[in-house]
N, C-alpha and C. Protein backbone atom coordinates (compact mmCIF):
# COMPACT_ATOMS: atom_id res chain seq x y z
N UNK A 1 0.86 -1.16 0.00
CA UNK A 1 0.00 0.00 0.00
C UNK A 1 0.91 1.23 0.00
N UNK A 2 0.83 2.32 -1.05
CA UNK A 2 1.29 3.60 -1.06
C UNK A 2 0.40 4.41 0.20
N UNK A 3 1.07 5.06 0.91
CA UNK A 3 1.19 6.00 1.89
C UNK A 3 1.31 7.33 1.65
N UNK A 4 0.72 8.29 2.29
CA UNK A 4 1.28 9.93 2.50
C UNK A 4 1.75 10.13 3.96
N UNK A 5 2.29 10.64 4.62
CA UNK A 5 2.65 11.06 5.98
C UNK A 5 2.47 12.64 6.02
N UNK A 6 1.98 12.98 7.46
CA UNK A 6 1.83 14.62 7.53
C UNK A 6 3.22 14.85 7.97
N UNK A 7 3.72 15.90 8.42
CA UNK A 7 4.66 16.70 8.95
C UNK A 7 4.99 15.42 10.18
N UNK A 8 4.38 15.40 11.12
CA UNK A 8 4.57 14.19 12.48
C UNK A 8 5.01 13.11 11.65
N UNK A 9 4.47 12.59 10.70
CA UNK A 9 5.46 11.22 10.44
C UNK A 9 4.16 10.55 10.06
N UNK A 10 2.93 10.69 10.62
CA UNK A 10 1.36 9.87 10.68
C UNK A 10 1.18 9.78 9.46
N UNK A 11 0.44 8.59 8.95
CA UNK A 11 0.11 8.32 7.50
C UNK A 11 -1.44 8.94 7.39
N UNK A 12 -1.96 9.52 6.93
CA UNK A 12 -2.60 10.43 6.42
C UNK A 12 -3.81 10.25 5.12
N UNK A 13 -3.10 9.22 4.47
CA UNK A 13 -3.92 8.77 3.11
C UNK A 13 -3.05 7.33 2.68
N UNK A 14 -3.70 6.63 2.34
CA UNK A 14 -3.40 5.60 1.30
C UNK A 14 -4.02 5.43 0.41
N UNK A 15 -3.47 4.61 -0.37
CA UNK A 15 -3.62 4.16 -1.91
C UNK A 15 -3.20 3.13 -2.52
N UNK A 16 -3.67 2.33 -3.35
CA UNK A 16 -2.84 0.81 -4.02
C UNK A 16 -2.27 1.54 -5.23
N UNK A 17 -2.46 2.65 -5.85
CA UNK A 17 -1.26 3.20 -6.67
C UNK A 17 -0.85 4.37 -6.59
N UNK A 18 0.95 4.76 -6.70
CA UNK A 18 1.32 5.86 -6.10
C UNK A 18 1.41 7.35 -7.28
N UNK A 19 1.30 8.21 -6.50
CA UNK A 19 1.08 9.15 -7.48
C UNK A 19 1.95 10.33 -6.42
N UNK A 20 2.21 11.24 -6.83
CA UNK A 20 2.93 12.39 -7.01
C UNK A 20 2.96 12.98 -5.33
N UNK A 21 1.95 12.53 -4.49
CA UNK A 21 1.89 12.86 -3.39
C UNK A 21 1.93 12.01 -2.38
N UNK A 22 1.19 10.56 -2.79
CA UNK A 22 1.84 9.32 -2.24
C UNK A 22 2.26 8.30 -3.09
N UNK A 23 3.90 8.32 -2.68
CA UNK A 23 5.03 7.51 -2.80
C UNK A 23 5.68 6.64 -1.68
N UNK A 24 5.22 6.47 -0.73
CA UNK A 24 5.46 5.62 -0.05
C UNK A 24 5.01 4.48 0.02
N UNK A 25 6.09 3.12 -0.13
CA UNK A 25 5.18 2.13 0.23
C UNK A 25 5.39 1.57 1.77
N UNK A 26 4.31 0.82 1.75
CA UNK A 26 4.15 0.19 3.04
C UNK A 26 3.53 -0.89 2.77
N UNK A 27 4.25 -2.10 3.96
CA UNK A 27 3.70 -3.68 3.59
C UNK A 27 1.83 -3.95 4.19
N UNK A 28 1.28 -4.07 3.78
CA UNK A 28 -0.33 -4.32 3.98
C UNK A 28 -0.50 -4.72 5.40
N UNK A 29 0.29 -5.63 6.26
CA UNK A 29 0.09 -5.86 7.50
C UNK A 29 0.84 -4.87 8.73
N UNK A 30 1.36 -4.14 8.35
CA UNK A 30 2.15 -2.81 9.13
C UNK A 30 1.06 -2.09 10.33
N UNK A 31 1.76 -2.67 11.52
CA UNK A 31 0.96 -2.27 12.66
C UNK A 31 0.19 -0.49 12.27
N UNK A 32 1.19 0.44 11.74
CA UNK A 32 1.07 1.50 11.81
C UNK A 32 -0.04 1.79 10.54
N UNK A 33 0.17 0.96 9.40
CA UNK A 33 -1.34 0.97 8.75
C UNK A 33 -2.13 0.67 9.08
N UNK A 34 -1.99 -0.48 9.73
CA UNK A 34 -3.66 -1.17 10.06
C UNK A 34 -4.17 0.29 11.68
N UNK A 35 -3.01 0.60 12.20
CA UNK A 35 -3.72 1.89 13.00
C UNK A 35 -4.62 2.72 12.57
N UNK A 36 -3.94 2.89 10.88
CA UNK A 36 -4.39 3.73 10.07
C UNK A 36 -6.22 4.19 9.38
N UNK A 37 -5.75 2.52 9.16
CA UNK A 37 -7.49 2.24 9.10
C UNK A 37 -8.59 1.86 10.06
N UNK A 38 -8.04 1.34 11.18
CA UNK A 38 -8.89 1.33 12.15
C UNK A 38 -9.49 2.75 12.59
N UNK A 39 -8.38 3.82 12.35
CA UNK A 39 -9.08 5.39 12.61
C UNK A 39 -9.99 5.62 11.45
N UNK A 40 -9.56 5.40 10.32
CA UNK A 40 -10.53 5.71 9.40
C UNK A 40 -11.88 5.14 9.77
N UNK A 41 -12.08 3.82 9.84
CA UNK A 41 -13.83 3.14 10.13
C UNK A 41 -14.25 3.90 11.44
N UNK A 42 -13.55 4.06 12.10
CA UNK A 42 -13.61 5.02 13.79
C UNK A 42 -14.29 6.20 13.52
N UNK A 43 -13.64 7.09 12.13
CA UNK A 43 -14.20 8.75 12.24
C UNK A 43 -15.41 7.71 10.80
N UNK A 44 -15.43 7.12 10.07
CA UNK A 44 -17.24 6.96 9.68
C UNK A 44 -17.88 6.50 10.76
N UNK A 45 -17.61 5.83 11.34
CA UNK A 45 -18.76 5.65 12.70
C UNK A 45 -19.22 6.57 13.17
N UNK A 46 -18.50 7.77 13.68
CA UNK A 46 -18.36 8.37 14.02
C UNK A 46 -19.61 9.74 13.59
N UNK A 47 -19.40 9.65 12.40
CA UNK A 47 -19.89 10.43 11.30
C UNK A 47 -21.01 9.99 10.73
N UNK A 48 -21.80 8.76 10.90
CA UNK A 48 -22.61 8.11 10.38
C UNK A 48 -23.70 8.35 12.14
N UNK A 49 -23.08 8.27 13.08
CA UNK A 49 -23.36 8.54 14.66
C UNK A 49 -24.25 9.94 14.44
N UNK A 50 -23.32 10.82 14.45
CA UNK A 50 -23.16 12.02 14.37
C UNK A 50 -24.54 12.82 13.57
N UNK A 51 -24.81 12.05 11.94
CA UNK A 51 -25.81 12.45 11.37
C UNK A 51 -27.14 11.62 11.85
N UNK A 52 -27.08 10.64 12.56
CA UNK A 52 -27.80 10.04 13.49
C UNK A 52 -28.55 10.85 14.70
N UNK A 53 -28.00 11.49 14.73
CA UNK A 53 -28.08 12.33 16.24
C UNK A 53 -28.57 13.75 15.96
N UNK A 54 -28.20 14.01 14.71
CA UNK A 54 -28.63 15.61 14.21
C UNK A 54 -30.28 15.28 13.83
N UNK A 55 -30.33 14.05 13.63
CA UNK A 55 -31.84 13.64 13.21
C UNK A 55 -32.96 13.52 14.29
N UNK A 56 -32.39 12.96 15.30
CA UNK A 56 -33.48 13.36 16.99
C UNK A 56 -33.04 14.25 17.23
N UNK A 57 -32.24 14.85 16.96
CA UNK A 57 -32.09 16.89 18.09
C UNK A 57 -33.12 17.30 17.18
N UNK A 58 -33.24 16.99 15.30
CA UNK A 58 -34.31 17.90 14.97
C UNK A 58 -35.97 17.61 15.34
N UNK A 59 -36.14 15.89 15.63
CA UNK A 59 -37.56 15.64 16.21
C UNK A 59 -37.93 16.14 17.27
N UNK A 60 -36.44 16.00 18.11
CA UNK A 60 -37.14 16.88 19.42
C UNK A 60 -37.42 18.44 19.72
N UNK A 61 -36.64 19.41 18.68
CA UNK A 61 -36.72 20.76 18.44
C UNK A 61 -38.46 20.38 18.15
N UNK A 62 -38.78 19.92 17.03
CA UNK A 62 -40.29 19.48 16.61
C UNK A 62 -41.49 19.28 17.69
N UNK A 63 -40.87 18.22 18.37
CA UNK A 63 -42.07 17.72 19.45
C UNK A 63 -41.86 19.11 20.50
N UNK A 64 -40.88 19.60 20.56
CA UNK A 64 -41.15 20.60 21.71
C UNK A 64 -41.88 21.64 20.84
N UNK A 65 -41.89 22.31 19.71
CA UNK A 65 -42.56 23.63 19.83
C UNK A 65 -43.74 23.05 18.83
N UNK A 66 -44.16 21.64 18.78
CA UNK A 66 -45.56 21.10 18.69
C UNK A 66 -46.39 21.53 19.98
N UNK A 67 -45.75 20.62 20.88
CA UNK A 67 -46.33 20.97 22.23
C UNK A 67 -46.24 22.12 23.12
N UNK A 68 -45.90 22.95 22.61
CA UNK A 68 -46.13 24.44 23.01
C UNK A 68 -45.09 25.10 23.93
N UNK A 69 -43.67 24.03 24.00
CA UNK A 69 -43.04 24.19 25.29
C UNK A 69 -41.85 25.39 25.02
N UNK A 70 -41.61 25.32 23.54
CA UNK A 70 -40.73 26.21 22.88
C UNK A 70 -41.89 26.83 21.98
N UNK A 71 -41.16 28.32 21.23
CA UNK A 71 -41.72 28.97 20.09
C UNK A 71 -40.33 28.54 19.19
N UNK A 72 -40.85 28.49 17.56
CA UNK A 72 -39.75 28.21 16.61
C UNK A 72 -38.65 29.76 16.54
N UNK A 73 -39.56 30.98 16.90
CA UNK A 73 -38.91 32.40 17.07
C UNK A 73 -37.88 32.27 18.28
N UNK A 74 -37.90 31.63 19.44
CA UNK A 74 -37.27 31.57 20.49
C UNK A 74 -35.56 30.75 20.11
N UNK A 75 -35.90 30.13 19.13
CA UNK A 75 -34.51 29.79 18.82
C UNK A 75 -33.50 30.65 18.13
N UNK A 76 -32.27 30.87 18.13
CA UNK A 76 -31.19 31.76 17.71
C UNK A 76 -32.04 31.83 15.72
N UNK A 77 -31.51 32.69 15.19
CA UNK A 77 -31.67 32.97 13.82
C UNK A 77 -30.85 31.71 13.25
N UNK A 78 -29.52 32.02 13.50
CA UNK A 78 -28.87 30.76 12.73
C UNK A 78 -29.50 29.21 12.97
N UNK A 79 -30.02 28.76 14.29
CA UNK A 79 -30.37 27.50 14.28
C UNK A 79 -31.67 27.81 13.35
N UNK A 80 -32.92 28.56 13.64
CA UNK A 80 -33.85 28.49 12.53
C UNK A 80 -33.34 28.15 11.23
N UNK A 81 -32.65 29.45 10.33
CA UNK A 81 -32.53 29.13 9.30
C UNK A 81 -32.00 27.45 8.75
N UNK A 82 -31.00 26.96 10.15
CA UNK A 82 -30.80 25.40 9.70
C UNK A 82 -31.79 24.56 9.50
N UNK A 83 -32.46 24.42 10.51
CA UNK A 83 -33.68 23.89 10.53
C UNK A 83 -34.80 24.21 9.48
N UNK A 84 -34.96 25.16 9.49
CA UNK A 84 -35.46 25.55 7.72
C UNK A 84 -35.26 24.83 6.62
N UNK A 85 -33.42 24.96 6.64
CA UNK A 85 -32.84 24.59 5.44
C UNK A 85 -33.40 23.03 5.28
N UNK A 86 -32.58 22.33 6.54
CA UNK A 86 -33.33 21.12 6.24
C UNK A 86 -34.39 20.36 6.21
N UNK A 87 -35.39 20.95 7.08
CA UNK A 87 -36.56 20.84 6.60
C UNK A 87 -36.94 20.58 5.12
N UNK A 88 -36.54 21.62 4.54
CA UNK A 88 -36.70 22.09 2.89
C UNK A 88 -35.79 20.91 2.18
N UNK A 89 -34.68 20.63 2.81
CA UNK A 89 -34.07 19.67 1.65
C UNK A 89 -34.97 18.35 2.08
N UNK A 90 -35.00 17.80 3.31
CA UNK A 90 -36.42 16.47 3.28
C UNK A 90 -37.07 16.63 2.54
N UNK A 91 -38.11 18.03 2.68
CA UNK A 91 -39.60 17.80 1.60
C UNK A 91 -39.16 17.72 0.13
N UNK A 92 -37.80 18.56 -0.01
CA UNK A 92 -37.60 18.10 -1.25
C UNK A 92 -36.99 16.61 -2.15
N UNK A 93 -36.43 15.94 -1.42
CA UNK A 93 -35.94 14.35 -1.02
C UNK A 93 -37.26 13.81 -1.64
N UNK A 94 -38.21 14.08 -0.42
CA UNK A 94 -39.44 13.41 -0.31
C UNK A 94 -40.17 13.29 -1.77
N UNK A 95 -40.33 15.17 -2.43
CA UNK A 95 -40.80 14.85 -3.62
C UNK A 95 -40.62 14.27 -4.82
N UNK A 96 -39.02 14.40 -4.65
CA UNK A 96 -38.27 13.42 -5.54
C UNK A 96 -38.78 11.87 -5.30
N UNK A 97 -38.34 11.71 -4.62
CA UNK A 97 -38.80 10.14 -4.63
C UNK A 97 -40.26 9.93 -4.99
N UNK A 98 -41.07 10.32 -5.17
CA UNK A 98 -42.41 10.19 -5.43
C UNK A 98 -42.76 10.45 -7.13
N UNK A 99 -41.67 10.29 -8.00
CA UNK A 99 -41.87 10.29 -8.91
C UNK A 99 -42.95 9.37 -9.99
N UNK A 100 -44.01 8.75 -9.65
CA UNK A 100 -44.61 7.71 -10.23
C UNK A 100 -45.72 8.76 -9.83
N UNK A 101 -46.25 9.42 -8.78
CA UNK A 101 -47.42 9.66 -7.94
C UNK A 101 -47.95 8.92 -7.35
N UNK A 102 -48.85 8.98 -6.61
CA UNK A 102 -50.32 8.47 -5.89
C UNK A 102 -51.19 8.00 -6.78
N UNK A 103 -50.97 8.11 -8.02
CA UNK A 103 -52.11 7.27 -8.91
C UNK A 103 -53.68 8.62 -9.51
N UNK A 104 -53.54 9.78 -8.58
CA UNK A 104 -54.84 11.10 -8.73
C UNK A 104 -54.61 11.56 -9.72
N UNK A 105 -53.19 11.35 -10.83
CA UNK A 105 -53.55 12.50 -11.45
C UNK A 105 -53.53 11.66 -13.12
N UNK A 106 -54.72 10.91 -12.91
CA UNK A 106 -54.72 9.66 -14.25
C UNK A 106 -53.35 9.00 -15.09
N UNK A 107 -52.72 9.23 -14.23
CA UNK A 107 -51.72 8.14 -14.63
C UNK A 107 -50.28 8.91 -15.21
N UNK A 108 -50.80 10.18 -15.46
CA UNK A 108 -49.47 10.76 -15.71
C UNK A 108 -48.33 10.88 -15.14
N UNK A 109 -46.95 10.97 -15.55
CA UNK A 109 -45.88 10.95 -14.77
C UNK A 109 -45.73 12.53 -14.00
């Protein structure tokens, strides 16, 4: 496996072919690669967690100013507009995928 190292010495990127920025090789069972990749699956977990979690902070922003306990105005501007935003990219997700319809509008696409 071709390697990059940062400044510290840490491998940084790999690759099975080397190119202009990684030229290093390294043997496939190398304690310090396999470190390598164990961090990598670590930060997608991580990151797969992460967008996991942004998904109940937004149900519960929801269920609270359903139930009257928050106003959507009471939150900072910047969190609204996020929440906005994504709001808006779901419904738009949503309409995408619904490309066939419900069948109401005689069959047209």
């Amino acid at each position: 496996m071709f390697v990059r190292r940062d400044e510290a010495g840490r491998i940084v990127s790999a690759s099975l072919e080397a190119d202009g920025a990684i030229s290093e090789w390294v043997e496939d069972g190398e304690p310090e690669l396999l470190a390598f990749g164990q961090g990598e699956a670590s930060d997608a977990t991580l990151t797969a967690s992460d967008l996991r979690l942004v998904r109940v902070l937004e149900d519960i922003v929801d269920l609270l100013i359903e139930r009257d306990v928050i106003r959507f105005t009471d939150l900072p501007e910047q969190a609204q507009a996020k929440l906005m935003e994504r709001k808006s990219l779901r419904a738009s997700m949503r309409s995408g995928l619904n490309l066939l319809g419900n069948g109401d509008d005689g069959g047209l696409i």
